[in-house]
Protein backbone atom coordinates (compact mmCIF):
# COMPACT_ATOMS: atom_id res chain seq x y z
CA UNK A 1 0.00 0.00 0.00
CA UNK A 2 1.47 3.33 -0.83
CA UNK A 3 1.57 6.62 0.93
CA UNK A 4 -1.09 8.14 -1.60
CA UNK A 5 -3.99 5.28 -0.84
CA UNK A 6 -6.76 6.86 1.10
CA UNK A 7 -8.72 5.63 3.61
CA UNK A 8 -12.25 6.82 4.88
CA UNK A 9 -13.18 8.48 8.17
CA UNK A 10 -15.77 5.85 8.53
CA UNK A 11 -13.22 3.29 7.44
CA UNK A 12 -11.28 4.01 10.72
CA UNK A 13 -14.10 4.24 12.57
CA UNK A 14 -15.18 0.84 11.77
CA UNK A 15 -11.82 -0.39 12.68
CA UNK A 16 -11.78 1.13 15.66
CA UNK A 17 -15.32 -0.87 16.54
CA UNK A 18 -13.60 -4.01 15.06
CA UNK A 19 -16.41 -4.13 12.75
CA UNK A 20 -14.08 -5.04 9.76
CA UNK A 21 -13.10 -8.15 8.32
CA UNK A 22 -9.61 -9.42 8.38
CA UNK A 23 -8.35 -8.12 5.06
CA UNK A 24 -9.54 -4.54 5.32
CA UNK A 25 -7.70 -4.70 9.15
CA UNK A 26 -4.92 -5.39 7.30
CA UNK A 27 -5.74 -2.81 4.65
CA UNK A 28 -5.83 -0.17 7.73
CA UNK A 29 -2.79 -1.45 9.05
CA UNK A 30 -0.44 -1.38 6.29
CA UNK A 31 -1.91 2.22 5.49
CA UNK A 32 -1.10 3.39 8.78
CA UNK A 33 2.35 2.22 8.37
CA UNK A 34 2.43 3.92 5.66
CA UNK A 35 3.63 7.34 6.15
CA UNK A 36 3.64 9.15 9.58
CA UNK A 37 0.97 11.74 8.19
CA UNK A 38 -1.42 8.48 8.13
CA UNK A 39 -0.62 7.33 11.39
CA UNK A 40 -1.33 11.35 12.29
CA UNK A 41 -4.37 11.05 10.85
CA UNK A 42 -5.50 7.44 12.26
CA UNK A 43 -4.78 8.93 15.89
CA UNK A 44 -6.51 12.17 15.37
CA UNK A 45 -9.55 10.54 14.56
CA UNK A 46 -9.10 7.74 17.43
CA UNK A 47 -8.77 10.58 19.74
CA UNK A 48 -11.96 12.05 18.56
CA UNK A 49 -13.62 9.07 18.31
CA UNK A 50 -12.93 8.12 21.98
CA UNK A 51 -13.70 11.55 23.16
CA UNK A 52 -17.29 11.31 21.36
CA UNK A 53 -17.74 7.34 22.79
CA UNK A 54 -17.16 8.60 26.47
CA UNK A 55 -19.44 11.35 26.50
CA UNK A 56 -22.41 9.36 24.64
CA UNK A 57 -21.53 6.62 28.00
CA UNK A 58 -22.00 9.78 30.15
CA UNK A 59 -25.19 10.46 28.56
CA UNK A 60 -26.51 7.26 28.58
CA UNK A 61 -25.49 6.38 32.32
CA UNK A 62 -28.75 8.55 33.68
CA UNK A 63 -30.50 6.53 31.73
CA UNK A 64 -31.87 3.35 33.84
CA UNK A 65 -32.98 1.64 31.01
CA UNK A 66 -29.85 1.43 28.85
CA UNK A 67 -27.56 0.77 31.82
CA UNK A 68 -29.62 -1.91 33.56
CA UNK A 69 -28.10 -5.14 32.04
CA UNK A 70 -29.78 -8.26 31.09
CA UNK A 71 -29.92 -10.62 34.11
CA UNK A 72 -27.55 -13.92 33.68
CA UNK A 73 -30.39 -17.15 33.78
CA UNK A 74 -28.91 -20.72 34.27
CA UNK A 75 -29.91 -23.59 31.82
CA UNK A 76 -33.45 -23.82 33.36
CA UNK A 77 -34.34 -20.14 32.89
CA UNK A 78 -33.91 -19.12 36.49
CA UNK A 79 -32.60 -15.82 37.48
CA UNK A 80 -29.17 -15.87 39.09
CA UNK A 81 -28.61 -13.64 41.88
CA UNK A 82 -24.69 -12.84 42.56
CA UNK A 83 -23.68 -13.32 46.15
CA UNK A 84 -22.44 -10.79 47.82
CA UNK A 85 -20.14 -10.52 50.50
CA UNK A 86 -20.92 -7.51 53.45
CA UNK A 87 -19.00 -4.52 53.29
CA UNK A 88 -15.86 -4.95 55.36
CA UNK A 89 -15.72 -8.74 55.47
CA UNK A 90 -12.24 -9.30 54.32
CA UNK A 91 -10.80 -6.50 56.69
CA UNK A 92 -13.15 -8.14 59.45
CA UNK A 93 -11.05 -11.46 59.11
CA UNK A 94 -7.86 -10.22 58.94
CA UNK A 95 -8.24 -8.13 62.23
CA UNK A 96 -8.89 -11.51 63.90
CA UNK A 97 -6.64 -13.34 62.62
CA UNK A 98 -4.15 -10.73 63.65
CA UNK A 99 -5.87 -11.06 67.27
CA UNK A 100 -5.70 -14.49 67.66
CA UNK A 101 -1.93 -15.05 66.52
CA UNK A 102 -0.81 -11.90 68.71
CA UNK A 103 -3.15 -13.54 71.77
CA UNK A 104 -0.74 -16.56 70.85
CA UNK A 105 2.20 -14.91 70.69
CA UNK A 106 1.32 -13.30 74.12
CA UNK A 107 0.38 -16.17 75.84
CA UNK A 108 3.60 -18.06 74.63
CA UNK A 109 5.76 -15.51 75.95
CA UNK A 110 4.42 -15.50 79.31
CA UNK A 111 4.51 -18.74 79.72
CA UNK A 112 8.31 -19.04 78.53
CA UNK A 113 8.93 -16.07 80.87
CA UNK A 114 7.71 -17.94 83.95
CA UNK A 115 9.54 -21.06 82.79
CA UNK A 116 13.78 -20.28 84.46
C-alpha cells in the first residue's frame, strides 16, 4: 500500500469498533504504516472518536434503562442472583486473625517467661 492510498473516516471508525473483516484490518494497518501523516491522521480521529464514545456513555449512564443489564439465567431459565459478600468482610477477618496469633504470641511468651 502506498503513501497516496486513502482511507475513509468511517473506514477508521469501523476499525476502531472491530467491525471489519480481516483483510480490510490489514488494509488499515499497512496504510497506517504507511507514512507518519497516516498514522497522524489514524490517531486524530481515534482521539476524537474516543472523546465522542465517552461522553455518549456519560449520557446514557442517567438513563436506567440502557444501563440496567440483562440478568444472567442458568440452563433452566432461572434468574441468578450474585452473592455478595458484606461490606468490610475481608478486613473483618484479617483483624482476627491478627488477634488471635498476637493472643498466641502473648500467651507463649508468658509462659516461657515464667519457665527459668
Amino acid at each position: 500500500m502506498s503513501e497516496n492510498d486513502t482511507i475513509s473516516k468511517s473506514t477508521i471508525i469501523a476499525y476502531l469498533k472491530k467491525e471489519l473483516d480481516n483483510e480490510d484490518m490489514l488494509r488499515v494497518d499497512r496504510w497506517m504504516s504507511a507514512s507518519s501523516h497516516n498514522m497522524n491522521t489514524f490517531t486524530e480521529i481515534r482521539k476524537k472518536w474516543l472523546i465522542a464514545r465517552e461522553e455518549k456513555a456519560k449520557e446514557n449512564s442517567g438513563d436506567p434503562v440502557r444501563t440496567r443489564a440483562k440478568p444472567a439465567r442458568n440452563n433452566s431459565g432461572e434468574e441468578l442472583v450474585p452473592i455478595k459478600e458484606p461490606a468490610g468482610t475481608q478486613s473483618s477477618v484479617i483483624a482476627i486473625v491478627a488477634f488471635v496469633i498476637l493472643v498466641a504470641v502473648g500467651t507463649m511468651v508468658f509462659f516461657l517467661a515464667g519457665v527459668k
